[in-house]
N, C-alpha and C. Protein backbone atom coordinates (compact mmCIF):
# COMPACT_ATOMS: atom_id res chain seq x y z
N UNK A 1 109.39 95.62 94.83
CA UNK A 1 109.84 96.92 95.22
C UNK A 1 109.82 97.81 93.99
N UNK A 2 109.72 99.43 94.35
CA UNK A 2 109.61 99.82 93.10
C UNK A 2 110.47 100.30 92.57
N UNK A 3 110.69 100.49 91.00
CA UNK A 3 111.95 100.90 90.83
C UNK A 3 112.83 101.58 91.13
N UNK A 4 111.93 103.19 91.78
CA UNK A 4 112.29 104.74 91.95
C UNK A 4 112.57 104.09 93.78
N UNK A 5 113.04 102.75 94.26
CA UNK A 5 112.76 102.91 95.65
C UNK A 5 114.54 103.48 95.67
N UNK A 6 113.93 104.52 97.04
CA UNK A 6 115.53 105.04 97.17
C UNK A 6 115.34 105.07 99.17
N UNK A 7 116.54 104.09 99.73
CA UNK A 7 116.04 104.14 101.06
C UNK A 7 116.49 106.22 101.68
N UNK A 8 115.27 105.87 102.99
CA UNK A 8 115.40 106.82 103.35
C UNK A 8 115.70 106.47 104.59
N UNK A 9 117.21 106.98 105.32
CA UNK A 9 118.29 106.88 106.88
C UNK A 9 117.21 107.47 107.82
N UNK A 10 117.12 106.42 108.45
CA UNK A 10 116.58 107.00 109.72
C UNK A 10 115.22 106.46 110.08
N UNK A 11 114.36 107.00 108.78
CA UNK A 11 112.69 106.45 109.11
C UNK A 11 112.81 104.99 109.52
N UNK A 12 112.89 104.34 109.46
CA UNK A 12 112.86 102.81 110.27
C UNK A 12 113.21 102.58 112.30
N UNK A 13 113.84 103.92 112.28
CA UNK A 13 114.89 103.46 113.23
C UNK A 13 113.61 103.58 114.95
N UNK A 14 112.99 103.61 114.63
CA UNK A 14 112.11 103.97 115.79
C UNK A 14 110.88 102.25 115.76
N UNK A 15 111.61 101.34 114.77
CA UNK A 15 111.24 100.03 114.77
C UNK A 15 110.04 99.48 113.86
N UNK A 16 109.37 100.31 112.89
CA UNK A 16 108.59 100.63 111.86
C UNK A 16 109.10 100.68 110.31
N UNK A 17 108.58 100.15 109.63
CA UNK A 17 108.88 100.09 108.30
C UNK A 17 107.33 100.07 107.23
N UNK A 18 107.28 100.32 105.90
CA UNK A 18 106.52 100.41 105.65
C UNK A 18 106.37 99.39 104.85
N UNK A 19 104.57 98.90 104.17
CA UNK A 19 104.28 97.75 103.38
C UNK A 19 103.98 98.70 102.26
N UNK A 20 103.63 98.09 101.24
CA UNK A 20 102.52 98.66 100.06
C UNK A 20 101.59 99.51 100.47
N UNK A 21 101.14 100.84 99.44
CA UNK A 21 100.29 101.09 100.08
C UNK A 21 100.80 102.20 101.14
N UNK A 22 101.94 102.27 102.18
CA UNK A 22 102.17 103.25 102.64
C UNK A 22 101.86 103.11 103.96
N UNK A 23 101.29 101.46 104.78
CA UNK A 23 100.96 101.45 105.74
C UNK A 23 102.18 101.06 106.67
N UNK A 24 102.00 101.46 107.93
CA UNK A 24 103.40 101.31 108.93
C UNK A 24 103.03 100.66 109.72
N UNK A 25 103.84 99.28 109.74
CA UNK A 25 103.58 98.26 110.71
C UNK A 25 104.85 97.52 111.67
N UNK A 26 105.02 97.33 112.54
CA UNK A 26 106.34 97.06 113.52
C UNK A 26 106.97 96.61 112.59
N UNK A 27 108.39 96.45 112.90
CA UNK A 27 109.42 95.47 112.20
C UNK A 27 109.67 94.21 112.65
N UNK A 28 108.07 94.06 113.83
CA UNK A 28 108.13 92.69 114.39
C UNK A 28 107.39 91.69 113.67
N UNK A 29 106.36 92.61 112.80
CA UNK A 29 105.39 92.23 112.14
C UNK A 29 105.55 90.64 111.24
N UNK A 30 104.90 89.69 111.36
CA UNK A 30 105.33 88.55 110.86
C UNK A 30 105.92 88.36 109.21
N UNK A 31 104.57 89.67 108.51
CA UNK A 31 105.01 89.80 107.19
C UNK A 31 106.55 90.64 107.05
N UNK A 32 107.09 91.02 107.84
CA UNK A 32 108.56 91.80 107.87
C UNK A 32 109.44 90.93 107.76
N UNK A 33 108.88 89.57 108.76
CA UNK A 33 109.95 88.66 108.85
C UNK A 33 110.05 87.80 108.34
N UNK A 34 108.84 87.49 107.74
CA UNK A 34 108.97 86.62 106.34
C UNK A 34 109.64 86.56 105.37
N UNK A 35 109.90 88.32 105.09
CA UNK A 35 110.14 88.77 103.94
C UNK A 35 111.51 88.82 104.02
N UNK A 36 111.88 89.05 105.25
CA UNK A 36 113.55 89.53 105.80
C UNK A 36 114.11 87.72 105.25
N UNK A 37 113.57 86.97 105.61
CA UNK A 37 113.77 85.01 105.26
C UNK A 37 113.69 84.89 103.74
N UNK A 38 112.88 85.32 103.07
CA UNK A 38 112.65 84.94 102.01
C UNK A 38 113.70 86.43 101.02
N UNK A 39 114.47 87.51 101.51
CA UNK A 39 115.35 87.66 101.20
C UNK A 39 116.79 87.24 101.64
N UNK A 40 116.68 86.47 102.48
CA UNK A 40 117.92 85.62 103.00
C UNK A 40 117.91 84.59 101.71
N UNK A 41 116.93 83.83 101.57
CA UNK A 41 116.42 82.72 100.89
C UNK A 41 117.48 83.54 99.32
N UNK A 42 116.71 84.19 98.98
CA UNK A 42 117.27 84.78 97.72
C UNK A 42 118.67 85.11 97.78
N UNK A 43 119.24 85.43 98.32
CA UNK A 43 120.57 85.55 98.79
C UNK A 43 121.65 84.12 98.85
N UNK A 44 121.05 82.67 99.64
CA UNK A 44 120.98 81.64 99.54
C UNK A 44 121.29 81.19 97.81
N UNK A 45 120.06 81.31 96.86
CA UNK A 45 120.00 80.96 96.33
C UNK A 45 121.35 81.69 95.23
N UNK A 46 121.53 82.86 95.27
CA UNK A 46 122.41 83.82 94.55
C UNK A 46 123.54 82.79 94.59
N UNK A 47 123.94 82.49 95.84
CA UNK A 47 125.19 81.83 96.52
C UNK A 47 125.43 80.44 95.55
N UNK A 48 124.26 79.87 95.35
CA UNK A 48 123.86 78.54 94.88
C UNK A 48 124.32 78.65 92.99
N UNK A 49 123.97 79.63 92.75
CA UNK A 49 124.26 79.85 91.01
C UNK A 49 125.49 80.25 91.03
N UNK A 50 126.22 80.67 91.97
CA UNK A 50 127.57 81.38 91.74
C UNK A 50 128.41 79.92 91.50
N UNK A 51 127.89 78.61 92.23
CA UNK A 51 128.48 77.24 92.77
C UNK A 51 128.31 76.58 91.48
N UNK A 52 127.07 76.74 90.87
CA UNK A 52 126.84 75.66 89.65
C UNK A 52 126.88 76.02 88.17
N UNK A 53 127.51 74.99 87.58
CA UNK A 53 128.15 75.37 86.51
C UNK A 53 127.53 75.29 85.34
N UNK A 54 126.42 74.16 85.35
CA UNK A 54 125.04 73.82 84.60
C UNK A 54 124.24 75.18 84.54
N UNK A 55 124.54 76.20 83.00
CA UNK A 55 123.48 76.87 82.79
C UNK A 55 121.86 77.21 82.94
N UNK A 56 121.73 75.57 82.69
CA UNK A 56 120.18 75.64 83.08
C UNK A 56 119.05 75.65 84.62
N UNK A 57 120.65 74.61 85.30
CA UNK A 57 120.29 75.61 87.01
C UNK A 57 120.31 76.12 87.42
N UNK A 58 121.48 77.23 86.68
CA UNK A 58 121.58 78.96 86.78
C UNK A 58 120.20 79.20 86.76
N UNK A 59 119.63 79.19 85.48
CA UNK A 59 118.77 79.86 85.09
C UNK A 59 117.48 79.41 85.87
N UNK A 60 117.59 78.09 86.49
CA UNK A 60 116.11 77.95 87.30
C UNK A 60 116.06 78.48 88.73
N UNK A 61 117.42 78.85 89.06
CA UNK A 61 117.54 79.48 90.32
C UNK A 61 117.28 80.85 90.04
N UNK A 62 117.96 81.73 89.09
CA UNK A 62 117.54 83.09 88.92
C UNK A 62 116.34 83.08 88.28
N UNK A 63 115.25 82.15 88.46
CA UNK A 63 113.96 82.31 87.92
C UNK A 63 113.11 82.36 89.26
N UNK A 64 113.61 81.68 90.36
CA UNK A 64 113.11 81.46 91.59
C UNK A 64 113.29 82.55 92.73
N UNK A 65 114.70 83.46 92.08
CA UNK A 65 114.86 84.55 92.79
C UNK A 65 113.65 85.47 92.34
N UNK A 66 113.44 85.27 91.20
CA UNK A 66 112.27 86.42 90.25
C UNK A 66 111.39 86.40 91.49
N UNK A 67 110.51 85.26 91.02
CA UNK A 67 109.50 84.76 91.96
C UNK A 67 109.24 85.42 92.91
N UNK A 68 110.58 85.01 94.09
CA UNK A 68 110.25 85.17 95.17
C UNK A 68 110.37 86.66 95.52
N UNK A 69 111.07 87.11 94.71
CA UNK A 69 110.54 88.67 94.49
C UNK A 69 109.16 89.29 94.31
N UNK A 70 108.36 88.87 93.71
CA UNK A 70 106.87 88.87 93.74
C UNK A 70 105.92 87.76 94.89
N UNK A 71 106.61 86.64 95.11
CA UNK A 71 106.22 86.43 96.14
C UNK A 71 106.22 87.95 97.66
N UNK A 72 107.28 88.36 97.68
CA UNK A 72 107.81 89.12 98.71
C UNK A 72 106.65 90.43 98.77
N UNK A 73 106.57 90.90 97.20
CA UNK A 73 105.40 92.10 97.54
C UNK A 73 104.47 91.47 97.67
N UNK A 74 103.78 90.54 97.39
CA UNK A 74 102.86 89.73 97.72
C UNK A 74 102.07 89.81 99.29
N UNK A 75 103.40 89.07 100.18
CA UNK A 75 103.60 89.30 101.40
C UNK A 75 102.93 91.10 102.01
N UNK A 76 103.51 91.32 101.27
CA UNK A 76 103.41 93.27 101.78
C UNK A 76 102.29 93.62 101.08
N UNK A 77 101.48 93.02 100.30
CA UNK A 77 100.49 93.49 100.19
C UNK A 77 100.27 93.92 98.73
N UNK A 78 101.22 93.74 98.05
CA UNK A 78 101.22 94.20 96.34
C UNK A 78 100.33 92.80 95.44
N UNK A 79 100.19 93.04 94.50
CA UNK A 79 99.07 92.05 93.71
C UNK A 79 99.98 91.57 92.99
N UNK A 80 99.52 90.17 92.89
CA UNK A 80 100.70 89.29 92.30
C UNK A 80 100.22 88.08 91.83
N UNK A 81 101.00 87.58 91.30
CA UNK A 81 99.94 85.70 90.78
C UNK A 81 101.31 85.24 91.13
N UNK A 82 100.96 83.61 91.29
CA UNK A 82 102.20 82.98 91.23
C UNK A 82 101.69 81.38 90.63
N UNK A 83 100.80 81.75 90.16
CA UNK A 83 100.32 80.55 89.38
C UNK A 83 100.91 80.26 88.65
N UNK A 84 101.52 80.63 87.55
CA UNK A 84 102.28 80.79 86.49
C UNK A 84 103.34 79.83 87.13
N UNK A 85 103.91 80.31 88.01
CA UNK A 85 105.47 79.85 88.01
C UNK A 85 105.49 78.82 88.96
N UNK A 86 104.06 78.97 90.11
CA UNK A 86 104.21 77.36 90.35
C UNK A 86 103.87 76.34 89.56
N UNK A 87 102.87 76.05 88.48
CA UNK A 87 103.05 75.83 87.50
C UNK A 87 104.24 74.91 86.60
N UNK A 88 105.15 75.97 86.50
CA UNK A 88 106.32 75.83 85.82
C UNK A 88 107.18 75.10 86.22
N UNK A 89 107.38 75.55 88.09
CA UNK A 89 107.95 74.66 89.02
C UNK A 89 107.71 73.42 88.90
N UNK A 90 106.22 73.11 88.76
CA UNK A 90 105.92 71.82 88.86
C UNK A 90 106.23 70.62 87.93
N UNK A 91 106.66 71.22 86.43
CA UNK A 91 106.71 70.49 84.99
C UNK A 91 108.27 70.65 85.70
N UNK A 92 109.02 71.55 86.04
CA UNK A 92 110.57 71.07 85.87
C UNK A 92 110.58 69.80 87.52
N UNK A 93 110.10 69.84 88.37
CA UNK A 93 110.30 68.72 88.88
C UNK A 93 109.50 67.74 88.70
N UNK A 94 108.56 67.23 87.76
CA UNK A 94 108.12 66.11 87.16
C UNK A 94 109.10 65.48 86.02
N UNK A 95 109.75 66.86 85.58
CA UNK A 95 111.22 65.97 84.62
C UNK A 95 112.23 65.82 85.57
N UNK A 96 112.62 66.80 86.47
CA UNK A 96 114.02 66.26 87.55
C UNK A 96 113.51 64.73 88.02
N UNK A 97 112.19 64.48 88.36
CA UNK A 97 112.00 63.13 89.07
C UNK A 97 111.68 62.20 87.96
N UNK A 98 111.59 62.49 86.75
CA UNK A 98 111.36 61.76 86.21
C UNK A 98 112.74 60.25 85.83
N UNK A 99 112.06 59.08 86.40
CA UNK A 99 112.88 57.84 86.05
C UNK A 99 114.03 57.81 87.41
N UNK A 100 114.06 58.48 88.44
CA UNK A 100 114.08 58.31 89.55
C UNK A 100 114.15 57.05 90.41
N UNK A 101 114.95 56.73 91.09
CA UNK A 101 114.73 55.46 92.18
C UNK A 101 114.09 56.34 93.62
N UNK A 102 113.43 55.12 93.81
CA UNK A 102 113.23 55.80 95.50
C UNK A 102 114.65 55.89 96.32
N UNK A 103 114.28 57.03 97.13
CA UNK A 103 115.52 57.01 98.05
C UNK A 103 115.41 56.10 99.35
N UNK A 104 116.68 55.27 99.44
CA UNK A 104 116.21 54.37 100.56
C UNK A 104 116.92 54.81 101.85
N UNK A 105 117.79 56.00 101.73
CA UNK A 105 117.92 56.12 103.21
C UNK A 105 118.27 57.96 102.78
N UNK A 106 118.35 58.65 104.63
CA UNK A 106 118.01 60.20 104.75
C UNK A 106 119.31 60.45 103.66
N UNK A 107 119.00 61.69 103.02
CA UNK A 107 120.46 62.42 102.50
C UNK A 107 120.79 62.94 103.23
N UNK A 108 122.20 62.82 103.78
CA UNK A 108 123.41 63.83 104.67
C UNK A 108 123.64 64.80 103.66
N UNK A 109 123.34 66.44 103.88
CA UNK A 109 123.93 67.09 102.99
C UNK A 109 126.04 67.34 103.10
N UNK A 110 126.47 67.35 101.93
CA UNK A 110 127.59 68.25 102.02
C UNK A 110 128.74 67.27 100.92
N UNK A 111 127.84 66.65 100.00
CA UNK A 111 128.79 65.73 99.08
C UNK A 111 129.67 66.34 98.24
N UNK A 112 129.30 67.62 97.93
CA UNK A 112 129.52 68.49 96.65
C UNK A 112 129.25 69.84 97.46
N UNK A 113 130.29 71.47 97.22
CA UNK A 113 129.90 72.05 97.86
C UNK A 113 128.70 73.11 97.15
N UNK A 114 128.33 72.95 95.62
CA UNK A 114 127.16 73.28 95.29
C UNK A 114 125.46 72.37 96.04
N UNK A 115 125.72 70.97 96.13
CA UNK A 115 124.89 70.71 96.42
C UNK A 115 124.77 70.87 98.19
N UNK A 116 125.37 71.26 98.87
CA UNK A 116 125.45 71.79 100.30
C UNK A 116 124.91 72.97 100.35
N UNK A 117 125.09 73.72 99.29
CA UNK A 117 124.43 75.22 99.07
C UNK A 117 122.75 75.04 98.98
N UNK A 118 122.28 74.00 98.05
CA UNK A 118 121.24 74.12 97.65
C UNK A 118 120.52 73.09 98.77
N UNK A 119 120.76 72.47 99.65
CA UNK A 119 120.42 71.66 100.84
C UNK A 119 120.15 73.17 101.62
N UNK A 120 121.13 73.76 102.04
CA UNK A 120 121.09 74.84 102.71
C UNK A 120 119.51 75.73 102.45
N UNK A 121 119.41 76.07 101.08
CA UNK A 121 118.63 77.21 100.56
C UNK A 121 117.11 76.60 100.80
N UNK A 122 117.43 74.90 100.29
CA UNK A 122 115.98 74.23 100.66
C UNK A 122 115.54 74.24 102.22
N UNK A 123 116.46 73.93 103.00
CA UNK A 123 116.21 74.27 104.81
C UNK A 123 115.40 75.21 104.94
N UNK A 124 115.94 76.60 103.93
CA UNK A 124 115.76 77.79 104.25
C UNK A 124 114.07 78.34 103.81
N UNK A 125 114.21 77.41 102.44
CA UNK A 125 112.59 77.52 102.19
C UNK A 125 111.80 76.98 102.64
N UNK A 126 111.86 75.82 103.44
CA UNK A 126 111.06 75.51 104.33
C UNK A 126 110.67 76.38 105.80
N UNK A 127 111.75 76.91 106.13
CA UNK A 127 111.55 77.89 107.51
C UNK A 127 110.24 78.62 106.81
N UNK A 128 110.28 79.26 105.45
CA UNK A 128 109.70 80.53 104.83
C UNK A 128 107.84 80.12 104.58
N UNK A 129 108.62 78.90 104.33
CA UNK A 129 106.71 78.04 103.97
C UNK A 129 106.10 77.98 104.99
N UNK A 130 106.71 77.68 106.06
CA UNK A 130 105.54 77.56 107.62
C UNK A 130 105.38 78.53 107.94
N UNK A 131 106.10 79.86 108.09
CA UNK A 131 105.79 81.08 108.40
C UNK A 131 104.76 81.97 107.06
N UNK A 132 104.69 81.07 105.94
CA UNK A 132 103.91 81.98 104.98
C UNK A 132 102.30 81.60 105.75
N UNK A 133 102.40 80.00 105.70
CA UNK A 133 101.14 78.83 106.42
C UNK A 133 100.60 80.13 107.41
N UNK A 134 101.39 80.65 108.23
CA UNK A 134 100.99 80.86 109.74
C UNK A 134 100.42 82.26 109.49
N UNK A 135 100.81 83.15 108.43
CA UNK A 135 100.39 84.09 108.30
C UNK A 135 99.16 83.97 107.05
N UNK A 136 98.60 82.82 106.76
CA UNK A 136 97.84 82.36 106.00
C UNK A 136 97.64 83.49 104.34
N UNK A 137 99.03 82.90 103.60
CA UNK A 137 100.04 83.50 102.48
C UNK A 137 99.41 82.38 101.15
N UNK A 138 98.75 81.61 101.31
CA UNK A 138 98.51 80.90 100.30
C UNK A 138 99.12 80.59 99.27
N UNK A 139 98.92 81.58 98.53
CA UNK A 139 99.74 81.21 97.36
C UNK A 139 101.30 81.31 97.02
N UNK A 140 101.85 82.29 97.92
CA UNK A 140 103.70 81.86 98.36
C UNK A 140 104.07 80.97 99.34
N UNK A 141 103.24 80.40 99.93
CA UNK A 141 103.49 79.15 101.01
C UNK A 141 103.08 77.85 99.63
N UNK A 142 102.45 77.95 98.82
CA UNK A 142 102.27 76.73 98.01
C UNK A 142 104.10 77.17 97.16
N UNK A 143 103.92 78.28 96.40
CA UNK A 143 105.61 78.30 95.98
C UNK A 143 106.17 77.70 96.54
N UNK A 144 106.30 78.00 98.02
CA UNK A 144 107.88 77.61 98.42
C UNK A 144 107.86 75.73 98.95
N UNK A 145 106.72 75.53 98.84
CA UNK A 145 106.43 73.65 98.96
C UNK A 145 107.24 73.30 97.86
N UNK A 146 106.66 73.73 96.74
CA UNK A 146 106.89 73.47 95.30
C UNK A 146 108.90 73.67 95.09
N UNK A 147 109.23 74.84 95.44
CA UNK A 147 110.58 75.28 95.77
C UNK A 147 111.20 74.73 96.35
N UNK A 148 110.95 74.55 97.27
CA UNK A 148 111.38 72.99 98.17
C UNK A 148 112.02 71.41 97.74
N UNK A 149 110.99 71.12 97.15
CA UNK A 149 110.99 69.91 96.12
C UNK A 149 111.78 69.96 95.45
N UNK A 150 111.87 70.66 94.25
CA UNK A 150 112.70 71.44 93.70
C UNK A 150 114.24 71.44 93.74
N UNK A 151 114.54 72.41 95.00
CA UNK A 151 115.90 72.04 95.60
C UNK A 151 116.39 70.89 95.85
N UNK A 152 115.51 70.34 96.66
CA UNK A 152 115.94 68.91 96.98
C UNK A 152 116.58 68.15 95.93
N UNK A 153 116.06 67.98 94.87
CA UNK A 153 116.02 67.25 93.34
C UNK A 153 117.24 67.97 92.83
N UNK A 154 117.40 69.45 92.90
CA UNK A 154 118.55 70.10 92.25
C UNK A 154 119.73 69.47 93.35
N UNK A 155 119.68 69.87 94.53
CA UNK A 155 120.89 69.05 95.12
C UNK A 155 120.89 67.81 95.10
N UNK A 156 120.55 66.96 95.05
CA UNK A 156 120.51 65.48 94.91
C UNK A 156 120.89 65.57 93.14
N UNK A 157 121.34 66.01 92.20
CA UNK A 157 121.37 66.35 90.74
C UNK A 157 123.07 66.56 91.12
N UNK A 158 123.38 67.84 91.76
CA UNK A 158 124.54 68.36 92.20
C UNK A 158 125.53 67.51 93.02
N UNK A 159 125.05 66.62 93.81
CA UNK A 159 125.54 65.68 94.54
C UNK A 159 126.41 64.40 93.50
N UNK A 160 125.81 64.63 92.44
CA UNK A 160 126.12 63.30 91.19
C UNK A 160 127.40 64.04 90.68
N UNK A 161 127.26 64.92 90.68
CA UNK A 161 128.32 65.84 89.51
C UNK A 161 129.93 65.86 90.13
């Protein structure tokens, strides 16, 4: 979004909103509702750093909010990479799994109420990944796989604590 964005009352209300670019497309539009999820998601995750007390999962969660912030214009049509940070994603859960046991049975979330948060947020990125799939989003549907994982590993981390 851009910096100078200042909403304007009313223009929406006839069920239209706008993407990048300036084009007006329903508010049924799949990319609307992606985006409406993947700011829930961020919201989720806000919830999740407020819970954990470990600086450095602060900081990988408000790195994922970044993201999915550029994931989001992405969606709408703005130019974006996310190579970079899936990437990045990928080296921090090759160390979260690193030395790992297999898990031998499902995790029940809700051991810890940080790691219930981040069970939650992972649910949530999965809703966001099949709907990126369906709107064929590539490269923020690979994020939020990656994001996914991720969570999982951070709540299963949170669950110990």
């Amino acid at each position: 979004m851009p910096i100078n964005f200042k909403p304007s009352m009313g223009k929406g209300d006839l069920g239209f909103t706008d993407l990048f670019g300036g084009r007006r497309v329903p508010k049924t539009d799949r990319r609307v509702k992606l985006n409406a999820l993947i700011d829930e998601l961020g919201a989720l995750l806000g919830q999740a750093k407020t819970a954990l007390k470990n600086r450095g999962a602060r900081e990988d969660l408000a790195d994922a909010q970044k993201t999915l912030l550029r994931a989001s214009g992405m969606i709408a049509g703005a130019k974006a990479d996310l190579a970079a940070a899936t990437a990045a994603l990928e080296t921090r859960i090759s160390a979260k799994s690193a030395g790992m046991q297999p898990l031998k049975k499902f995790v029940l979330p809700g051991e810890t109420g940080p790691e219930a948060l981040l069970h939650l947020a992972r649910a949530k990125t999965r809703i966001c990944e099949i709907l990126a799939w369906e709107i064929k989003a590539k490269a923020p549907a690979v994020y939020l796989n990656r994001l996914s994982d991720f969570l999982f590993l951070a709540a299963l981390n949170a669950a110990r604590k």
